[in-house]
C-alpha atoms as a PDB file:
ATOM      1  CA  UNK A   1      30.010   1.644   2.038  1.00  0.00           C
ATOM      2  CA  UNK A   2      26.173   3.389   2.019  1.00  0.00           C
ATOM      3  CA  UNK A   3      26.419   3.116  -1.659  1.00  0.00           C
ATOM      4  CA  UNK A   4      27.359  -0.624  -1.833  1.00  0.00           C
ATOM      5  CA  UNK A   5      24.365  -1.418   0.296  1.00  0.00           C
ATOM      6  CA  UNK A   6      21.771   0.612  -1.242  1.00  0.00           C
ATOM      7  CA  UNK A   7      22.791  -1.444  -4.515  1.00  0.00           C
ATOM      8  CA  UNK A   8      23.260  -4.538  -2.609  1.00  0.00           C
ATOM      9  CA  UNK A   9      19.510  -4.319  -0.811  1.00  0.00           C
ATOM     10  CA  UNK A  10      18.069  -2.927  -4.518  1.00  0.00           C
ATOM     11  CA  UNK A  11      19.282  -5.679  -6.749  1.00  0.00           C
ATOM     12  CA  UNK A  12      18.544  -8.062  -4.071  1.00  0.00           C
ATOM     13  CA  UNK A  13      14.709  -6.663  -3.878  1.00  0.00           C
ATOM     14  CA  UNK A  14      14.639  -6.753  -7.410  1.00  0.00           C
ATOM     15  CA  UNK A  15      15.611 -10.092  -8.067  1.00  0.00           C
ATOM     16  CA  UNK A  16      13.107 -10.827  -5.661  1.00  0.00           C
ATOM     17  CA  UNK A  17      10.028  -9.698  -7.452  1.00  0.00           C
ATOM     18  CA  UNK A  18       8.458 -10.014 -10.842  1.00  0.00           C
ATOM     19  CA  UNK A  19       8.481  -7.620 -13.764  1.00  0.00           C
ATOM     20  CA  UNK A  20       4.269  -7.971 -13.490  1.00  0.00           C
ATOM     21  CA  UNK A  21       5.225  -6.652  -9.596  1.00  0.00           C
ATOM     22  CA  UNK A  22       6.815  -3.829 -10.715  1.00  0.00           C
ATOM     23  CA  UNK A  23       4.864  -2.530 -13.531  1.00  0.00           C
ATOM     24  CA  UNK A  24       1.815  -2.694 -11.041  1.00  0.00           C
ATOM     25  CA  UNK A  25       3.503  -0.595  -8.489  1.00  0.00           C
ATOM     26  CA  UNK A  26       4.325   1.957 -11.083  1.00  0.00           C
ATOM     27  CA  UNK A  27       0.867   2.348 -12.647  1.00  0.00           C
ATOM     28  CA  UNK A  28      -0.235   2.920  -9.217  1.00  0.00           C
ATOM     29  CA  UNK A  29       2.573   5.614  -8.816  1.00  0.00           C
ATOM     30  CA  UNK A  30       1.466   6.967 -12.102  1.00  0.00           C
ATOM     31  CA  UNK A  31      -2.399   6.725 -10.960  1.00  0.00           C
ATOM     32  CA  UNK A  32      -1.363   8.674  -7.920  1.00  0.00           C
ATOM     33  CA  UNK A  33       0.438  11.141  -9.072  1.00  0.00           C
ATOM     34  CA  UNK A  34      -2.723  12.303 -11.630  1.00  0.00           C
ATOM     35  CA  UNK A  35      -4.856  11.935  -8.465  1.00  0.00           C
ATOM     36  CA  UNK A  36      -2.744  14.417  -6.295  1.00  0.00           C
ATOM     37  CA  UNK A  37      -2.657  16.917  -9.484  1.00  0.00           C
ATOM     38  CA  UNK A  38      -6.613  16.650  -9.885  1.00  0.00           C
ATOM     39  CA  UNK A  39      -7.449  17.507  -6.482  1.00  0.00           C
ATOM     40  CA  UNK A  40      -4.931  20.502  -6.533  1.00  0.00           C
ATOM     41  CA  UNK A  41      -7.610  22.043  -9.352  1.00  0.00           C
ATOM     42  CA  UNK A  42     -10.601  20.238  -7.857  1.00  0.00           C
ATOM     43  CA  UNK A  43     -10.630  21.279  -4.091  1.00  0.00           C
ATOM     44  CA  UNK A  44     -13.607  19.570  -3.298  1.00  0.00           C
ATOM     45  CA  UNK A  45     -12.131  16.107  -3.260  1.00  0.00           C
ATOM     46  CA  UNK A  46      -9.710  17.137  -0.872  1.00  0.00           C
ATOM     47  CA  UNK A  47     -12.547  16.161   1.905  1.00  0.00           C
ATOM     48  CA  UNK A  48     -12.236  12.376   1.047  1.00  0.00           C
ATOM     49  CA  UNK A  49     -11.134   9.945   3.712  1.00  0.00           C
ATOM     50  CA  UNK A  50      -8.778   7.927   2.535  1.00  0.00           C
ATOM     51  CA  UNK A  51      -7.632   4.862   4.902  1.00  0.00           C
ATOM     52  CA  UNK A  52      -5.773   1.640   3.357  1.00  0.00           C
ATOM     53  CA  UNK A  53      -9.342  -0.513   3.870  1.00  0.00           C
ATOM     54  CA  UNK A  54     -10.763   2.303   1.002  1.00  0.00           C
ATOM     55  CA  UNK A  55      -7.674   3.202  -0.815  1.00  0.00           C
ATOM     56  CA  UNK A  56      -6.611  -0.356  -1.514  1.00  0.00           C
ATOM     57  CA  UNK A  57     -10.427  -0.919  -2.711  1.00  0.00           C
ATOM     58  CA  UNK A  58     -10.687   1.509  -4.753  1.00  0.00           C
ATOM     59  CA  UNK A  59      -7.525   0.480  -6.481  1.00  0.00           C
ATOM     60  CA  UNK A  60      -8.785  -3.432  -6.548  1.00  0.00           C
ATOM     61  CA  UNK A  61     -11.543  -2.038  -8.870  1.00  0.00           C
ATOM     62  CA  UNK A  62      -9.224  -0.242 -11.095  1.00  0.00           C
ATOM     63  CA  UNK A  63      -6.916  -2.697 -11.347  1.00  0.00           C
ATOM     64  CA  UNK A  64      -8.469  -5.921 -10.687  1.00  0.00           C
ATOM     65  CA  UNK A  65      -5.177  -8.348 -11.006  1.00  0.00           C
ATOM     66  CA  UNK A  66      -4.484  -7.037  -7.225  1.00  0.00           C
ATOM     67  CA  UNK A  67      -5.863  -8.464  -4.026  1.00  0.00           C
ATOM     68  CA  UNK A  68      -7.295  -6.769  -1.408  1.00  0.00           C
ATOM     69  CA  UNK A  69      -5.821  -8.505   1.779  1.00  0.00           C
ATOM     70  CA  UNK A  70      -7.321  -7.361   5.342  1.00  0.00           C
ATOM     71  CA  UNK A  71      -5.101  -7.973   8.333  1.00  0.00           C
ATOM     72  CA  UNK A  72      -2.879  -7.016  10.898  1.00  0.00           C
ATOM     73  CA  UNK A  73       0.771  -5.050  10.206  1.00  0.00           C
ATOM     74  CA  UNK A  74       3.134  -5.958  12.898  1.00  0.00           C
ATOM     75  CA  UNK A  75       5.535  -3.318  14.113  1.00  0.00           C
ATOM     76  CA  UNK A  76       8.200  -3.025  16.920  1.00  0.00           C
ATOM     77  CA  UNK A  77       6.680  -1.871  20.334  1.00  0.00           C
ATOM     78  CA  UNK A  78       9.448  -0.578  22.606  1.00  0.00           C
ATOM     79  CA  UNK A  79       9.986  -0.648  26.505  1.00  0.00           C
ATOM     80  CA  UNK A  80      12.057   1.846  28.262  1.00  0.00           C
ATOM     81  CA  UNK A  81      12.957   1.897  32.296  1.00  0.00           C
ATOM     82  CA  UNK A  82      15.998   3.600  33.034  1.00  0.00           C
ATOM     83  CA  UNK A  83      18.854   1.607  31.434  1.00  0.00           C
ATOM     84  CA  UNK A  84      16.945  -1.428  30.453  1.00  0.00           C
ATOM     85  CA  UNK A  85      14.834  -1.157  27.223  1.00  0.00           C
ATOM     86  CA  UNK A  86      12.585  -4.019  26.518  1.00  0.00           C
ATOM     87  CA  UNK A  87      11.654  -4.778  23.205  1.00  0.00           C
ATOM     88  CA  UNK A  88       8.479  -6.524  21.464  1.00  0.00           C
ATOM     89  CA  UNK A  89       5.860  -5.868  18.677  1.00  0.00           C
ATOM     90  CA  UNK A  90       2.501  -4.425  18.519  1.00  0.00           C
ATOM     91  CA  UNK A  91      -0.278  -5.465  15.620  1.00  0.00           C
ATOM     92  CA  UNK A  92      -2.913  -2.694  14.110  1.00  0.00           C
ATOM     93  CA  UNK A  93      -4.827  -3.317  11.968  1.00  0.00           C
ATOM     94  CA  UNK A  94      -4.239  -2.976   7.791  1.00  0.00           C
ATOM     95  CA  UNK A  95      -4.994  -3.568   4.260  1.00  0.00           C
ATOM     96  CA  UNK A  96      -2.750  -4.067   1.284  1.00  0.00           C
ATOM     97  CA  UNK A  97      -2.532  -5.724  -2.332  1.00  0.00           C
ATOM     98  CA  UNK A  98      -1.285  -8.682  -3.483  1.00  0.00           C
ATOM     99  CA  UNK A  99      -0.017  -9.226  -6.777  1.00  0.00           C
ATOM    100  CA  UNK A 100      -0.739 -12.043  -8.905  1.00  0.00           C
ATOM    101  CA  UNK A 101       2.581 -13.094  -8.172  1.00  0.00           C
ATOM    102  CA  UNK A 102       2.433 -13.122  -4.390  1.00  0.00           C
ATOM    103  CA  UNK A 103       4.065  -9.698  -3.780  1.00  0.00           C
ATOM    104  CA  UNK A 104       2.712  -6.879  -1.655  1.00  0.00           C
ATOM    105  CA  UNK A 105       1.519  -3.307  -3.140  1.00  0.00           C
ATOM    106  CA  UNK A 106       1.193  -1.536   0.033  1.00  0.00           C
ATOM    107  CA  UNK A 107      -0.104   2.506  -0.960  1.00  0.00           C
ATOM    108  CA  UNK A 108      -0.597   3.270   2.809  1.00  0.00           C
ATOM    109  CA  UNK A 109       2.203   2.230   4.497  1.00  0.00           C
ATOM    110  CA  UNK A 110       2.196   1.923   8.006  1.00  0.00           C
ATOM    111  CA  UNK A 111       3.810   5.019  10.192  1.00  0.00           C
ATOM    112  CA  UNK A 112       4.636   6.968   6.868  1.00  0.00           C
ATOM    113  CA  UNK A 113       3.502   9.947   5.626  1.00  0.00           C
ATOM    114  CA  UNK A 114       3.715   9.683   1.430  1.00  0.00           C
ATOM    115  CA  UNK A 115       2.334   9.282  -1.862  1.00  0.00           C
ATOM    116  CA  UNK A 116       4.706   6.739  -3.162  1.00  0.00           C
ATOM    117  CA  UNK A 117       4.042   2.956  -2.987  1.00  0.00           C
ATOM    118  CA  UNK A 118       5.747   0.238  -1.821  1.00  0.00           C
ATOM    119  CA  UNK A 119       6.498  -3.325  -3.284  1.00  0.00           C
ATOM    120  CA  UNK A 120       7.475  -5.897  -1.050  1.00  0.00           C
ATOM    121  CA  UNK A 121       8.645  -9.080  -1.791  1.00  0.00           C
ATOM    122  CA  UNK A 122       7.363 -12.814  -1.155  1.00  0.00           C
ATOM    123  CA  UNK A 123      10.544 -14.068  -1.154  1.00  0.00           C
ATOM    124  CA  UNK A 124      14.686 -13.271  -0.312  1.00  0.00           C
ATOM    125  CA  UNK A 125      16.926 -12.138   2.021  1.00  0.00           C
ATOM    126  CA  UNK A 126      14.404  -8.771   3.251  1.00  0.00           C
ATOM    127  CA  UNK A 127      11.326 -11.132   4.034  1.00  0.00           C
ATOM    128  CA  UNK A 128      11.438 -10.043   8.355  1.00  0.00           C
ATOM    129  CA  UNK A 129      11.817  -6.433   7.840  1.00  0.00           C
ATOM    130  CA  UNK A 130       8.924  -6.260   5.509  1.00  0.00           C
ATOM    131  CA  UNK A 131       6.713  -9.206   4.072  1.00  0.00           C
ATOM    132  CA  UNK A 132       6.671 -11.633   7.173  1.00  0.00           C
ATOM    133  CA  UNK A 133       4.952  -7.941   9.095  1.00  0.00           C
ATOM    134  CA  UNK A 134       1.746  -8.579   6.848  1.00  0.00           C
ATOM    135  CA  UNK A 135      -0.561 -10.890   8.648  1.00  0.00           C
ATOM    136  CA  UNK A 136      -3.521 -11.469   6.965  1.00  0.00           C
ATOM    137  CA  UNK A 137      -6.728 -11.816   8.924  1.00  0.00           C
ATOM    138  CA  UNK A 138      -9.887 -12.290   7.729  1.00  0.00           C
ATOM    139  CA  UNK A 139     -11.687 -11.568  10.785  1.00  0.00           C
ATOM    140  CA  UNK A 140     -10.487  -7.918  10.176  1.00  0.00           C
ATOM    141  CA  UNK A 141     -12.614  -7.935   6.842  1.00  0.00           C
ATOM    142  CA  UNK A 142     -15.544  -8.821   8.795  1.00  0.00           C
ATOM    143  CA  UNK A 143     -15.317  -5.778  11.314  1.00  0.00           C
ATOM    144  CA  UNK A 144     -14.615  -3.029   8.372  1.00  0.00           C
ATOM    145  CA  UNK A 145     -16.961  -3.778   6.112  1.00  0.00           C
ATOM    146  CA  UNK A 146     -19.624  -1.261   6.533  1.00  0.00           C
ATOM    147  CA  UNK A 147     -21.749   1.462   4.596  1.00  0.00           C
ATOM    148  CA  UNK A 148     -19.064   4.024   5.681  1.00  0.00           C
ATOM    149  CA  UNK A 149     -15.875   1.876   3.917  1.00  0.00           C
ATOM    150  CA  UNK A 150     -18.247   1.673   0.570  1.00  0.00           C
ATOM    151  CA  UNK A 151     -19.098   5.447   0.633  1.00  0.00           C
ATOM    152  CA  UNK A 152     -15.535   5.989   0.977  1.00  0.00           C
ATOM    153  CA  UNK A 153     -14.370   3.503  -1.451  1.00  0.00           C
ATOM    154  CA  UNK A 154     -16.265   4.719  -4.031  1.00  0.00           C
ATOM    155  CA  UNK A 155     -15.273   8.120  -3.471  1.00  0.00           C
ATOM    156  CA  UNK A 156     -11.830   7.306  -4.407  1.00  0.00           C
ATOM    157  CA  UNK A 157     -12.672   4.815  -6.764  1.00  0.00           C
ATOM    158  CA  UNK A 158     -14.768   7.817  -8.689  1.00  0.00           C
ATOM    159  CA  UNK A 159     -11.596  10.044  -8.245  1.00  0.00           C
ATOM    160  CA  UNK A 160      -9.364   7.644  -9.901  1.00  0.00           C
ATOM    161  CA  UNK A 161     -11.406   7.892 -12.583  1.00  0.00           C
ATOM    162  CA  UNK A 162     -11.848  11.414 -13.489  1.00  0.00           C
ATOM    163  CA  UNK A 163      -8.292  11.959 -12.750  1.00  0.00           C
ATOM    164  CA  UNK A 164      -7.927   9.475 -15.591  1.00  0.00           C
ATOM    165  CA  UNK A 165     -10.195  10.879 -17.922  1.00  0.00           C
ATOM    166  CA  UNK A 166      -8.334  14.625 -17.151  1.00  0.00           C
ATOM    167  CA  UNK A 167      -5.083  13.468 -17.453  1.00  0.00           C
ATOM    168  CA  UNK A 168      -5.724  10.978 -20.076  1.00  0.00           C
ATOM    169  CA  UNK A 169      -4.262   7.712 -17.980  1.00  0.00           C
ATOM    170  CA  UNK A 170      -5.379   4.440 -20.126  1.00  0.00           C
ATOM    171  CA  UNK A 171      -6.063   1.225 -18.312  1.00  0.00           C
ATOM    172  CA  UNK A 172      -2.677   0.138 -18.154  1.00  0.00           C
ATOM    173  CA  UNK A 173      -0.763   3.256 -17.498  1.00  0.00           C
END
Protein backbone atom coordinates (compact mmCIF):
# COMPACT_ATOMS: atom_id res chain seq x y z
CA UNK A 1 0.00 0.00 0.00
CA UNK A 2 3.22 2.52 1.04
CA UNK A 3 4.58 1.61 -2.27
CA UNK A 4 1.45 2.46 -4.36
CA UNK A 5 1.39 5.87 -2.80
CA UNK A 6 4.89 6.85 -2.98
CA UNK A 7 4.37 6.18 -6.88
CA UNK A 8 0.99 7.60 -6.83
CA UNK A 9 2.21 11.13 -5.01
CA UNK A 10 5.66 10.92 -7.43
CA UNK A 11 4.05 10.63 -10.80
CA UNK A 12 1.45 12.94 -9.67
CA UNK A 13 4.31 15.66 -8.62
CA UNK A 14 5.90 14.97 -11.70
CA UNK A 15 3.27 15.50 -14.01
CA UNK A 16 2.88 18.53 -12.20
CA UNK A 17 6.08 20.28 -13.03
CA UNK A 18 8.19 21.03 -16.03
CA UNK A 19 11.28 19.27 -17.33
CA UNK A 20 13.01 23.13 -17.09
CA UNK A 21 11.71 22.57 -13.11
CA UNK A 22 13.49 19.67 -12.71
CA UNK A 23 16.72 20.14 -14.39
CA UNK A 24 16.99 23.40 -12.19
CA UNK A 25 16.51 21.56 -9.01
CA UNK A 26 19.15 19.12 -9.98
CA UNK A 27 21.89 21.58 -10.97
CA UNK A 28 21.29 23.03 -7.68
CA UNK A 29 21.67 19.48 -6.09
CA UNK A 30 24.73 19.09 -8.19
CA UNK A 31 25.97 22.79 -7.15
CA UNK A 32 25.48 21.69 -3.59
CA UNK A 33 26.92 18.76 -3.41
CA UNK A 34 30.53 20.40 -4.88
CA UNK A 35 29.88 23.11 -2.25
CA UNK A 36 29.64 20.64 0.78
CA UNK A 37 32.89 18.73 -0.70
CA UNK A 38 34.87 22.18 -1.00
CA UNK A 39 34.36 23.27 2.40
CA UNK A 40 35.31 19.72 3.76
CA UNK A 41 39.08 20.71 2.24
CA UNK A 42 38.57 24.45 2.75
CA UNK A 43 37.62 24.84 6.52
CA UNK A 44 37.50 28.36 6.46
CA UNK A 45 34.21 28.66 4.67
CA UNK A 46 32.65 26.63 7.14
CA UNK A 47 32.09 30.14 9.16
CA UNK A 48 29.55 31.40 6.49
CA UNK A 49 25.99 32.14 7.50
CA UNK A 50 23.87 30.76 5.35
CA UNK A 51 19.96 31.68 5.78
CA UNK A 52 17.37 31.19 2.74
CA UNK A 53 17.35 35.36 2.24
CA UNK A 54 21.45 34.68 1.27
CA UNK A 55 21.39 31.20 0.02
CA UNK A 56 18.57 31.74 -2.43
CA UNK A 57 20.62 35.02 -3.58
CA UNK A 58 23.46 33.69 -4.09
CA UNK A 59 21.91 31.04 -6.24
CA UNK A 60 19.71 33.89 -8.23
CA UNK A 61 23.18 35.12 -9.39
CA UNK A 62 24.36 31.81 -10.50
CA UNK A 63 21.51 30.87 -12.07
CA UNK A 64 19.63 33.82 -13.07
CA UNK A 65 16.34 32.01 -14.72
CA UNK A 66 15.22 31.66 -10.83
CA UNK A 67 13.40 34.20 -8.74
CA UNK A 68 14.16 35.25 -5.56
CA UNK A 69 10.69 35.48 -3.77
CA UNK A 70 10.64 37.04 -0.06
CA UNK A 71 7.71 36.07 2.11
CA UNK A 72 6.12 34.29 4.70
CA UNK A 73 6.04 30.09 4.94
CA UNK A 74 2.95 29.06 6.69
CA UNK A 75 3.12 26.06 8.97
CA UNK A 76 0.71 24.25 11.41
CA UNK A 77 0.76 25.80 15.00
CA UNK A 78 -0.73 23.33 17.49
CA UNK A 79 -2.84 23.77 20.78
CA UNK A 80 -2.86 21.24 23.47
CA UNK A 81 -5.12 21.34 26.93
CA UNK A 82 -5.74 18.10 28.29
CA UNK A 83 -7.90 16.18 25.77
CA UNK A 84 -8.72 18.99 23.47
CA UNK A 85 -5.98 19.97 20.93
CA UNK A 86 -6.62 23.05 18.97
CA UNK A 87 -5.19 23.46 15.77
CA UNK A 88 -4.08 26.61 13.53
CA UNK A 89 -1.00 27.95 11.58
CA UNK A 90 1.82 30.16 12.33
CA UNK A 91 3.78 32.39 9.43
CA UNK A 92 7.83 33.07 9.66
CA UNK A 93 9.32 34.53 7.59
CA UNK A 94 11.19 32.94 4.14
CA UNK A 95 12.75 33.08 0.83
CA UNK A 96 12.62 30.70 -2.08
CA UNK A 97 12.96 30.46 -6.04
CA UNK A 98 10.69 30.47 -8.59
CA UNK A 99 11.16 28.89 -11.76
CA UNK A 100 10.44 30.32 -14.99
CA UNK A 101 7.66 28.09 -15.04
CA UNK A 102 5.98 29.07 -11.79
CA UNK A 103 7.39 26.24 -9.60
CA UNK A 104 9.16 26.61 -6.28
CA UNK A 105 13.06 25.69 -5.69
CA UNK A 106 13.07 25.88 -2.05
CA UNK A 107 17.14 24.94 -0.79
CA UNK A 108 16.22 25.86 2.86
CA UNK A 109 13.27 24.29 3.66
CA UNK A 110 11.44 25.22 6.52
CA UNK A 111 11.90 22.91 9.90
CA UNK A 112 14.44 20.57 7.99
CA UNK A 113 17.76 19.93 8.49
CA UNK A 114 19.38 18.93 4.74
CA UNK A 115 21.29 19.57 1.76
CA UNK A 116 18.83 18.39 -0.75
CA UNK A 117 16.31 20.71 -2.49
CA UNK A 118 12.93 20.73 -2.95
CA UNK A 119 10.61 21.37 -6.05
CA UNK A 120 7.21 22.19 -5.48
CA UNK A 121 4.63 22.45 -7.78
CA UNK A 122 2.25 25.39 -9.07
CA UNK A 123 -0.27 23.21 -9.85
CA UNK A 124 -2.15 19.46 -8.91
CA UNK A 125 -3.52 17.54 -6.43
CA UNK A 126 -0.35 18.46 -3.54
CA UNK A 127 -0.89 22.36 -3.93
CA UNK A 128 -2.13 22.73 0.33
CA UNK A 129 0.56 20.66 1.71
CA UNK A 130 3.21 22.56 -0.08
CA UNK A 131 2.82 25.48 -2.71
CA UNK A 132 -0.36 27.31 -1.28
CA UNK A 133 2.33 27.55 2.33
CA UNK A 134 4.50 30.10 0.21
CA UNK A 135 3.14 33.54 0.69
CA UNK A 136 4.98 35.99 -0.92
CA UNK A 137 5.44 39.35 0.74
CA UNK A 138 7.23 42.02 -0.39
CA UNK A 139 7.26 43.93 2.69
CA UNK A 140 9.61 41.11 3.96
CA UNK A 141 12.19 42.21 1.18
CA UNK A 142 12.12 45.57 2.54
CA UNK A 143 13.08 44.56 6.24
CA UNK A 144 16.09 42.06 5.08
CA UNK A 145 17.76 43.92 2.86
CA UNK A 146 20.75 45.17 4.62
CA UNK A 147 24.70 45.34 4.43
CA UNK A 148 24.73 42.10 6.54
CA UNK A 149 22.36 39.93 3.79
CA UNK A 150 24.94 41.33 0.91
CA UNK A 151 28.11 40.37 2.92
CA UNK A 152 26.56 37.12 3.33
CA UNK A 153 25.26 36.70 -0.07
CA UNK A 154 28.29 37.21 -1.59
CA UNK A 155 30.03 34.94 0.58
CA UNK A 156 28.13 32.13 -0.80
CA UNK A 157 27.81 33.46 -4.05
CA UNK A 158 31.94 33.48 -4.09
CA UNK A 159 31.78 29.83 -2.72
CA UNK A 160 29.66 28.63 -5.46
CA UNK A 161 32.10 29.68 -7.55
CA UNK A 162 35.31 28.27 -6.52
CA UNK A 163 33.59 25.11 -5.77
CA UNK A 164 32.89 25.29 -9.49
CA UNK A 165 36.13 26.10 -10.68
CA UNK A 166 37.58 22.96 -8.20
CA UNK A 167 35.24 20.61 -9.19
CA UNK A 168 34.94 21.71 -12.69
CA UNK A 169 30.85 22.39 -12.61
CA UNK A 170 30.00 24.36 -16.07
CA UNK A 171 27.15 26.81 -16.11
CA UNK A 172 24.58 24.42 -16.67
CA UNK A 173 25.60 21.50 -14.61
Amino acid sequence: MYATFFTFERDNLLENTTDLDQRLRVRMINIRKYMGRYIKNNPQYEHIRYCCHSTCRAFSKIMPELKVIDGHYMGISREESGDQVKIGHTFCDHSWLETPDGAIIDPCPIGVITWDVLLIPKKGDWLAYGNWNYIPDNDITKRILNEELNQDTQAIYDLIIKAREKHQIYKNT
